[in-house]
Protein backbone atom coordinates (compact mmCIF):
# COMPACT_ATOMS: atom_id res chain seq x y z
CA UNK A 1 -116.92 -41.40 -102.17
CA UNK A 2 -118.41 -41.83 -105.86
CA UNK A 3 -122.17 -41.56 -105.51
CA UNK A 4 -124.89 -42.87 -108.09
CA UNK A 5 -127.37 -40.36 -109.79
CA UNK A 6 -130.76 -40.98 -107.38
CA UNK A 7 -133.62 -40.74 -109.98
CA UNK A 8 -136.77 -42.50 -108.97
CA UNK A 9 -138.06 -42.39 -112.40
CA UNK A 10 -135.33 -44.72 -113.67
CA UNK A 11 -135.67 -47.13 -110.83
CA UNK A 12 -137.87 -50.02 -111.71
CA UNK A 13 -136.19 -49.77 -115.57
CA UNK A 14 -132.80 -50.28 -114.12
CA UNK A 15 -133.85 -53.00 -111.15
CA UNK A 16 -135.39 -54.53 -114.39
CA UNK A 17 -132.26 -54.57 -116.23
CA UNK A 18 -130.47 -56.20 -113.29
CA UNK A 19 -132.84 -59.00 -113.50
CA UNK A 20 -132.45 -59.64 -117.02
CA UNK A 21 -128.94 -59.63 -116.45
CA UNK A 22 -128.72 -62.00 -113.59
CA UNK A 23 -131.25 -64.16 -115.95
CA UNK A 24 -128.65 -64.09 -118.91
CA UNK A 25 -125.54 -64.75 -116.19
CA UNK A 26 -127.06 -67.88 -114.55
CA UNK A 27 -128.73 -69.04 -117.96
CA UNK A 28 -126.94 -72.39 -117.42
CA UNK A 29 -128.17 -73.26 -114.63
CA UNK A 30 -131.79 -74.50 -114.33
CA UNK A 31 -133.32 -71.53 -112.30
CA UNK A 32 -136.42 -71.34 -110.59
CA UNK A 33 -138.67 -68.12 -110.95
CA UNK A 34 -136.25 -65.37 -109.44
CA UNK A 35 -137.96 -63.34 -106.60
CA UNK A 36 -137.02 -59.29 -106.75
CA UNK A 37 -137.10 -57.83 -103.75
CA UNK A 38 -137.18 -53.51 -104.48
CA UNK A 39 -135.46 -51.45 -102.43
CA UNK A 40 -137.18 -47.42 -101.19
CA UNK A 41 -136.39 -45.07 -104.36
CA UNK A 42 -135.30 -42.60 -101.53
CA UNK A 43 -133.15 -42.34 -98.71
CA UNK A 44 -132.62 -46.08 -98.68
CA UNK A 45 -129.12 -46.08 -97.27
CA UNK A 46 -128.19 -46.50 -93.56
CA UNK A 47 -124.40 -45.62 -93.37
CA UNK A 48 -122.24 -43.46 -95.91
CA UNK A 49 -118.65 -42.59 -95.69
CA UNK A 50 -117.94 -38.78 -96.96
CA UNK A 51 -114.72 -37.07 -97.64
CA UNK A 52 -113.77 -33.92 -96.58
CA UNK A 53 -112.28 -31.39 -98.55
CA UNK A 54 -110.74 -27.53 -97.44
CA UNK A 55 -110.51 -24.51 -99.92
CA UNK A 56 -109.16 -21.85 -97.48
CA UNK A 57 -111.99 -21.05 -95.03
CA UNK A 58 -114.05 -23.49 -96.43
CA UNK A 59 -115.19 -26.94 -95.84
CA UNK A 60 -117.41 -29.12 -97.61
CA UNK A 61 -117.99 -32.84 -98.57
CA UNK A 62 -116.56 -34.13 -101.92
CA UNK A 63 -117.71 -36.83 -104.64
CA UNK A 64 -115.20 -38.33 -106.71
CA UNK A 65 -115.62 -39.80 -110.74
CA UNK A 66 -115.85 -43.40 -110.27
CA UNK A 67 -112.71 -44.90 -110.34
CA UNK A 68 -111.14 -41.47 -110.23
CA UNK A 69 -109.36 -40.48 -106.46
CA UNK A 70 -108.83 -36.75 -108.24
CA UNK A 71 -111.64 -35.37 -109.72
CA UNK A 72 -114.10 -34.13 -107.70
CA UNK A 73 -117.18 -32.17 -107.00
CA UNK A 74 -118.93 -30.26 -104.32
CA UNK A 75 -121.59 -32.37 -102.64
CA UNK A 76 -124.48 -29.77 -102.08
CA UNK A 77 -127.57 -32.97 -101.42
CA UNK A 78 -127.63 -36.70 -100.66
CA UNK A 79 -130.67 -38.05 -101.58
CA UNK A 80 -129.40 -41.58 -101.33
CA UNK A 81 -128.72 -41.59 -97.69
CA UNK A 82 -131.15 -41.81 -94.83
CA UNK A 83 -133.55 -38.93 -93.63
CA UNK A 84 -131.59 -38.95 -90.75
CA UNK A 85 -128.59 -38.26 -91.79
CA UNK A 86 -129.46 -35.89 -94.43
CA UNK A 87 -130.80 -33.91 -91.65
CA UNK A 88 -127.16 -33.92 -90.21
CA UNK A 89 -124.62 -33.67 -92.51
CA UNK A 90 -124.41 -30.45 -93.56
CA UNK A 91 -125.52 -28.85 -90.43
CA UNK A 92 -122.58 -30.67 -89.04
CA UNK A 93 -119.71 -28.98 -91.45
CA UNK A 94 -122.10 -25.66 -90.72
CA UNK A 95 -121.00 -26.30 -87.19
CA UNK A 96 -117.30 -27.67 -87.95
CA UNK A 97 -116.37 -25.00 -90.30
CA UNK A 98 -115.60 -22.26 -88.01
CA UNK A 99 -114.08 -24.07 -85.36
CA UNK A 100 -110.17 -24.63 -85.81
CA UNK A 101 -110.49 -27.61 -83.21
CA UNK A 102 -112.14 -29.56 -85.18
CA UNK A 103 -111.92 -28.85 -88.39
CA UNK A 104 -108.19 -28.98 -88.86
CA UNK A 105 -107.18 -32.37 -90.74
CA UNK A 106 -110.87 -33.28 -90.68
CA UNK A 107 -110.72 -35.76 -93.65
CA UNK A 108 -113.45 -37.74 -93.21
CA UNK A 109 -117.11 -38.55 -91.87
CA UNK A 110 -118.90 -41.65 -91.25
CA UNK A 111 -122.64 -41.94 -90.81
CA UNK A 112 -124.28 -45.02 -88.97
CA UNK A 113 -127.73 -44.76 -88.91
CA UNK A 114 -130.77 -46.79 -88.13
CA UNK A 115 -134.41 -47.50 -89.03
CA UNK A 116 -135.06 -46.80 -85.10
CA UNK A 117 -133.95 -43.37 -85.41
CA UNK A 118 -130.38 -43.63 -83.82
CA UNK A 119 -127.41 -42.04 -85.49
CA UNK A 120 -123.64 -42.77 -84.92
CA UNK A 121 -121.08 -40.06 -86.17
CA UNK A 122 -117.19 -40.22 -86.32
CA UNK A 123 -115.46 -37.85 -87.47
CA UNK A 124 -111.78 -38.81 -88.49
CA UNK A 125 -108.05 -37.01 -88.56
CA UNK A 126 -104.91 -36.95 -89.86
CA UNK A 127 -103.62 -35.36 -86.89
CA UNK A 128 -103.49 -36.46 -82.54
CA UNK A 129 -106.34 -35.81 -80.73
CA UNK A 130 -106.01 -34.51 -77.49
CA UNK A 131 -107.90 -32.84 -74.13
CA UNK A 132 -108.67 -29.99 -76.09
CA UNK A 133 -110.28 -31.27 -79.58
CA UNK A 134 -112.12 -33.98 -77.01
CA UNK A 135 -113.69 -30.96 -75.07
CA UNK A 136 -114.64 -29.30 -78.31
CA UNK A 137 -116.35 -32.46 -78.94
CA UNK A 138 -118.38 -32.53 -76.14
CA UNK A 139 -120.05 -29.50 -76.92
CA UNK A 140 -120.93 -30.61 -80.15
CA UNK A 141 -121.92 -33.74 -78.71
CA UNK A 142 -124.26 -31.39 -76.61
CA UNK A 143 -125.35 -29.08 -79.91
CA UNK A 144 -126.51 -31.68 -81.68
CA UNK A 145 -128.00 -34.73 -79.00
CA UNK A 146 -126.57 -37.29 -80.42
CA UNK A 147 -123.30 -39.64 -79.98
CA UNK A 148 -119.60 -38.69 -81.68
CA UNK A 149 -116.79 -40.56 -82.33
CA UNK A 150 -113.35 -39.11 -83.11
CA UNK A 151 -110.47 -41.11 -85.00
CA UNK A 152 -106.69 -40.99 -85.94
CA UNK A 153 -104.37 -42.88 -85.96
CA UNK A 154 -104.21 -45.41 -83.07
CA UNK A 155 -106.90 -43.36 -81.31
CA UNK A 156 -110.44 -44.06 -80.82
CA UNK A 157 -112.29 -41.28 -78.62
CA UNK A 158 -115.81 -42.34 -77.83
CA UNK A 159 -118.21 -39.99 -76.50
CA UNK A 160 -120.64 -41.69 -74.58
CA UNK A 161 -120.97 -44.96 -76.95
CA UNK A 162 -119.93 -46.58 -80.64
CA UNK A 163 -122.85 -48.19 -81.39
CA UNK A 164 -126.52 -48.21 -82.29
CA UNK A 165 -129.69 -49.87 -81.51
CA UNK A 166 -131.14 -51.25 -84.56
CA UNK A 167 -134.95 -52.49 -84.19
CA UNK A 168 -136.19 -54.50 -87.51
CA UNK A 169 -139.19 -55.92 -88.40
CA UNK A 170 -139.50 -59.20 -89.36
CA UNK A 171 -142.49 -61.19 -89.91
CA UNK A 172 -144.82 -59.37 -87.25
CA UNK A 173 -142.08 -59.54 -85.09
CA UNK A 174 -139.58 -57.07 -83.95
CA UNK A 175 -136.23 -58.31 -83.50
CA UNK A 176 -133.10 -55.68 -81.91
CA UNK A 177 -129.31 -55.94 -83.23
CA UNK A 178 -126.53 -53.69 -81.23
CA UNK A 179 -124.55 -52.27 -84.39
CA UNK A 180 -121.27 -51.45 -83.35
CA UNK A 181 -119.49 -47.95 -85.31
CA UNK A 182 -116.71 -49.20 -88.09
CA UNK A 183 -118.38 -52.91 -88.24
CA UNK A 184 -120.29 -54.32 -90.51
CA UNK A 185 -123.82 -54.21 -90.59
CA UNK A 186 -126.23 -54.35 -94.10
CA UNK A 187 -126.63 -50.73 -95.48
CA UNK A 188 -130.34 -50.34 -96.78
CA UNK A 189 -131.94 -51.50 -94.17
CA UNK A 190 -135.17 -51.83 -95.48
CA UNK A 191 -133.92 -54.46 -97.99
CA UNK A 192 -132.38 -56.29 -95.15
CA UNK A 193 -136.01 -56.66 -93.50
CA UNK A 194 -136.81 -58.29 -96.83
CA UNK A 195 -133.90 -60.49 -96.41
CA UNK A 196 -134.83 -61.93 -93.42
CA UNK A 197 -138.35 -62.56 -94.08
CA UNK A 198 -137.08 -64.75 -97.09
CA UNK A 199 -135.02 -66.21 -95.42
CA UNK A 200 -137.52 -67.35 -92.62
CA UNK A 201 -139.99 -68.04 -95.31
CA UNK A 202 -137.43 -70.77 -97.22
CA UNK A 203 -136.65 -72.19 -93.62
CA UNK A 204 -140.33 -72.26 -92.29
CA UNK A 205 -140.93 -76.23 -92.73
CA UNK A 206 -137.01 -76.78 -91.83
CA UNK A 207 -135.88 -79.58 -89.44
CA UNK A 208 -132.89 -80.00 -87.03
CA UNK A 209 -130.35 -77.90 -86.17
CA UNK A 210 -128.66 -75.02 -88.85
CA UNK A 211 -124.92 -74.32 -88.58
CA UNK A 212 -124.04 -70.06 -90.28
CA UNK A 213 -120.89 -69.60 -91.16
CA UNK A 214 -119.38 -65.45 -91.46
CA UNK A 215 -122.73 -64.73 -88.81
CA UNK A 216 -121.57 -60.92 -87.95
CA UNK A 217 -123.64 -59.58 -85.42
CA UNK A 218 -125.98 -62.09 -85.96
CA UNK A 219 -128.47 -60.35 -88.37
CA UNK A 220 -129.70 -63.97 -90.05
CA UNK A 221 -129.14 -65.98 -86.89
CA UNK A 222 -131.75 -64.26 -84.66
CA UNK A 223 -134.43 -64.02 -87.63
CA UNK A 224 -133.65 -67.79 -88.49
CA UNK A 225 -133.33 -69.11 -85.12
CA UNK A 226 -137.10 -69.72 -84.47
CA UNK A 227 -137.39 -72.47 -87.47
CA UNK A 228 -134.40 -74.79 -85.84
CA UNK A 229 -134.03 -76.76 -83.06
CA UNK A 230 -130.58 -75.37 -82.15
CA UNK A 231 -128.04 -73.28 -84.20
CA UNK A 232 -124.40 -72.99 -83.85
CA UNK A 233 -123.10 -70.04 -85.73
CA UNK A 234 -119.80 -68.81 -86.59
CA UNK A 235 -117.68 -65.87 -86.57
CA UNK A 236 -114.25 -64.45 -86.15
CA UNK A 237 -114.21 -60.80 -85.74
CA UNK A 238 -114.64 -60.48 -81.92
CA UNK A 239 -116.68 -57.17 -82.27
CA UNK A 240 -119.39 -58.88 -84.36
CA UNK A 241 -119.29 -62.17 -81.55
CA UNK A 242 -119.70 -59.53 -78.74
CA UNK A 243 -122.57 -58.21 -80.88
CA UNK A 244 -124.29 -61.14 -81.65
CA UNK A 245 -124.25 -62.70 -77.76
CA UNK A 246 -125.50 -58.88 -76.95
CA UNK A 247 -128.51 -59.60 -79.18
CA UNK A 248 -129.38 -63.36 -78.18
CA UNK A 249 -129.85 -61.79 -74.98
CA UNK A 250 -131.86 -58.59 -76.17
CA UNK A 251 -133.75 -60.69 -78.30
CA UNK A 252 -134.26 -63.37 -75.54
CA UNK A 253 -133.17 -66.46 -78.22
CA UNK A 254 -132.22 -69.61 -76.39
CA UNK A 255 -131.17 -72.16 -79.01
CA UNK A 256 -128.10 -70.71 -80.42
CA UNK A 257 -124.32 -70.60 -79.50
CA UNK A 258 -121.90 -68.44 -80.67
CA UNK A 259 -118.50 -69.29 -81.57
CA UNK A 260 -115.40 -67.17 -82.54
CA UNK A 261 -114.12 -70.04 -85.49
CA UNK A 262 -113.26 -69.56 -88.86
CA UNK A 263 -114.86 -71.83 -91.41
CA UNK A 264 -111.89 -73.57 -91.64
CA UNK A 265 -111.86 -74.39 -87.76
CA UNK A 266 -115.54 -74.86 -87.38
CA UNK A 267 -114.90 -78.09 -90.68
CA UNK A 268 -111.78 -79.29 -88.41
CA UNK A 269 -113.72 -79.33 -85.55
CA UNK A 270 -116.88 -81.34 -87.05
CA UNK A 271 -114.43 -83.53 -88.85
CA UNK A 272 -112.63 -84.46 -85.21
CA UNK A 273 -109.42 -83.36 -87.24
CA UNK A 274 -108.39 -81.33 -83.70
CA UNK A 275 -109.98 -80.09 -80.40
CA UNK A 276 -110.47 -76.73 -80.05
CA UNK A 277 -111.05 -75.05 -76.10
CA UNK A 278 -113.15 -72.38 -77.31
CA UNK A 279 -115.61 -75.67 -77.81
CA UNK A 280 -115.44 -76.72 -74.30
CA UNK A 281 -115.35 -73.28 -72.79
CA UNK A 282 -118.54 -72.46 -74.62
CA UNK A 283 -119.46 -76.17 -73.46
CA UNK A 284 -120.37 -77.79 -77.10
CA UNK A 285 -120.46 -80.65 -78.60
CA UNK A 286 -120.64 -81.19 -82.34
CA UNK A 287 -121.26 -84.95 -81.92
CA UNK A 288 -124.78 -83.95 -80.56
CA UNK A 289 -126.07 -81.97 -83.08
CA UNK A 290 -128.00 -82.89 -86.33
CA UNK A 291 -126.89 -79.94 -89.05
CA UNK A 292 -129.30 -80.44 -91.69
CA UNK A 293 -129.12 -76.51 -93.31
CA UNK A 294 -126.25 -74.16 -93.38
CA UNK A 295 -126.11 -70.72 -94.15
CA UNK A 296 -123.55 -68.76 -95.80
CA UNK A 297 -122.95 -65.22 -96.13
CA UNK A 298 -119.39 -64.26 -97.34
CA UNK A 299 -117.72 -61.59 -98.24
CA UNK A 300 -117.26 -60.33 -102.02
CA UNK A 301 -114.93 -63.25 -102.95
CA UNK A 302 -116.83 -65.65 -101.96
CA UNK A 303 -116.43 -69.33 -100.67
CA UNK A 304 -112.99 -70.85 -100.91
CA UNK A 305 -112.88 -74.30 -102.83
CA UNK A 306 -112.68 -75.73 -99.10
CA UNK A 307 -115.76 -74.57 -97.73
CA UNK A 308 -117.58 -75.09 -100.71
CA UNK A 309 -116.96 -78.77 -99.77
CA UNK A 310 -117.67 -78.28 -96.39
CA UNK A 311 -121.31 -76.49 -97.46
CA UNK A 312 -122.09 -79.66 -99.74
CA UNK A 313 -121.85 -81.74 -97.06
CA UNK A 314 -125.25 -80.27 -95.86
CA UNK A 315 -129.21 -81.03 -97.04
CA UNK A 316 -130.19 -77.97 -97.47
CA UNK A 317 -128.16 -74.48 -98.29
CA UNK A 318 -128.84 -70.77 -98.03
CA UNK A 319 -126.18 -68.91 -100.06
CA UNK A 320 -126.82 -64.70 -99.26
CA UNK A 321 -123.96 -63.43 -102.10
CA UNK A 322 -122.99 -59.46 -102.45
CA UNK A 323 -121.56 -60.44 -105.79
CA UNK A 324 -123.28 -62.56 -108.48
CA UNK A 325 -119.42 -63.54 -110.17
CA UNK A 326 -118.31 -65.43 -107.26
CA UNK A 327 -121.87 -67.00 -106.77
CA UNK A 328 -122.06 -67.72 -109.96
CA UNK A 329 -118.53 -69.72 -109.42
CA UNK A 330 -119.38 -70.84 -106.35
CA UNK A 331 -122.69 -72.91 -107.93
CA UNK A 332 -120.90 -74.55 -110.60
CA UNK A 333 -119.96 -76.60 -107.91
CA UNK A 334 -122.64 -77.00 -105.70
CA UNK A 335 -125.02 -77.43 -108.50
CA UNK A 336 -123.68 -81.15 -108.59
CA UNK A 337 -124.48 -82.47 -105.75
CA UNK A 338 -127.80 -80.01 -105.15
CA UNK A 339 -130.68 -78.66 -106.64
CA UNK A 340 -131.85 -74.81 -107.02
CA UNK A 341 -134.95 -74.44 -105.33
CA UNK A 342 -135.04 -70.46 -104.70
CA UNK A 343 -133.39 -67.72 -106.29
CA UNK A 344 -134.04 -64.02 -105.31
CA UNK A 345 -132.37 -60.62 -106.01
CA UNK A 346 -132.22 -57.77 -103.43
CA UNK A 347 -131.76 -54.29 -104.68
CA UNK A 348 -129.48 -52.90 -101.48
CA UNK A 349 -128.07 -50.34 -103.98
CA UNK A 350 -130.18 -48.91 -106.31
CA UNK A 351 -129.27 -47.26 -108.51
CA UNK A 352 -125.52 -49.02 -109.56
CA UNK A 353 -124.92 -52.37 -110.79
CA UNK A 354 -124.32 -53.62 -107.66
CA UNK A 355 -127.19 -56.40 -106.38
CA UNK A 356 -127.47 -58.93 -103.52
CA UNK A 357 -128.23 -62.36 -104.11
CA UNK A 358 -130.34 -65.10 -102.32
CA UNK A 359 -130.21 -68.98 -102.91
CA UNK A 360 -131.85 -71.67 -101.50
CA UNK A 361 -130.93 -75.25 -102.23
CA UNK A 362 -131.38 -78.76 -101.84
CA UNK A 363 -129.56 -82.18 -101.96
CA UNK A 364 -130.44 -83.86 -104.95
């Protein structure tokens, strides 16, 4: 893991400098006034990934150069990572280090944290685990209160749960996502409030129903769901789907539907191109509803030239982007048939040139 140099005195220079440079990368377009949303200077980041490295009897985590897998240095702080886990992590390879169980072919350790206070560690091997390493486990399970996870290859040993209770608040209101270990979920959490509230802000005078498309667990759809009259979002990793009908429930949301579709499938299915059962079973019909937003959150390569098409078929678009290139791409398109009407930058990782994006347009 190649971590960034966490120095709160050059924070609001260099989320300054991102600005100016997403000013200067969208200068053709005609932009509204872009909204920066700052991140915590401090222990802003909710889950980490740390290798492991072993020098005889020793055991500690390693960063590596950026884009460099060989040179390395001793990790000795983490200033970037939540005050829970920084109270963890080294107490953990404190604990680890002497015992041959499990420490041997420890190569990694993954942190999943929340802003509730619940922490999710697994600890992962390039060896089998077996009755022995899982009843080491337990007593460090026991040592430490908290839930473990162990992982090689093919083999998932859960001690007591994988996931985390996330509670957010949004708008005066608090709203509770089930974050399950090795899926996504948005790392600086308090950014991700931030998110949400602009979000729900853009959408407060909205009408009719909102289709998301790549909806994870559900971390837009339950803070947007209150400004629609019904939602339909999509998704097609069944983890996140289990997630996201986990928190309707928790957070007692009664106007949205799930459904395990790819964008592709969910256009077919609007279209009438083909039936799918997953419709019926979940006992929808598209004829019914009146999509007059849609809400897109992809992953780093953005939308696909075919549901770019698909989103321009709708009023009114929300466009969340983890990389300004493909945005940028993705609006040289869109820009024809719709108008910019919001444009805000989110600062989920200080400190590197990385920067979330947040559009909000119209049809012209």
């Amino acid at each position: 893991m190649a971590l960034p140099v966490v120095d709160p005195s050059q924070y609001d220079a260099q989320l300054n400098s991102k600005k100016t440079e997403i000013e200067q990368q969208f200068d053709a377009f005609a932009l509204p006034d872009i909204e920066v949303f700052e991140s915590v200077k401090t222990a802003y980041r909710l889950r980490a990934e740390f290798r492991v490295w072993h020098e005889g009897d020793d055991l500690y985590y390693v960063m590596f150069k950026p884009g460099d897998k060989h040179q390395h240095s001793r990790l000795e702080a983490c200033p970037m990572v939540s005050e829970t886990i920084q109270q963890v992590m080294f107490k953990l390879l404190d604990y680890v280090r002497p015992n041959e169980l499990l420490r041997r072919r420890l190569f990694q350790v993954d942190f999943l944290s929340t802003l509730s206070g619940e922490l999710i560690i697994s600890l992962l091997y390039h060896k089998p685990l077996d009755e022995a390493w899982t009843k080491e486990a337990k007593k460090l399970k026991q040592h430490f209160g908290i839930h473990f996870i162990g992982r090689s290859r093919k083999t998932k040993i859960v001690l007591d749960q994988d996931f985390a209770i996330e509670k957010m608040q949004v708008s005066g209101r608090e709203l509770i996502y089930k974050q399950v270990e090795n899926s996504f979920t948005q790392p600086n959490g308090g950014v991700c409030q931030q998110m949400l509230e602009w979000a729900q802000n853009i959408t407060t005078d909205a009408s009719g129903d909102l289709v998301e498309l790549y909806c994870g667990n559900g971390n837009f759809t339950m803070a947007l769901a209150q400004n629609f009259d019904r939602v339909i979002a999509t998704e097609i990793a069944k983890v996140s789907v289990n997630a996201a009908q986990y928190n309707i429930e928790a957070n007692k949301v009664d106007n949205v539907k799930i459904l395990r579709m790819s964008s592709e499938e969910f256009s077919q299915a609007l279209q009438g191109v083909r039936e799918f059962r997953r419709l019926k079973q979940s006992a929808v019909d598209l004829t019914e509803y009146n999509f007059s937003t849609v809400l897109v959150d992809p992953p780093r390569s953005g939308l696909d030239d075919e549901t770019v098409k698909q989103v321009a078929e709708y009023d009114n678009i929300i466009y969340i982007s983890c990389n300004p290139d493909t945005l940028q791409d993705n609006l040289q398109q869109l820009t024809k048939t719709h108008t910019l009407q919001r444009f805000a930058i989110f600062d989920q990782f200080p400190y590197t040139h990385h920067l979330e994006c947040g559009v909000y347009l119209t049809r012209r």
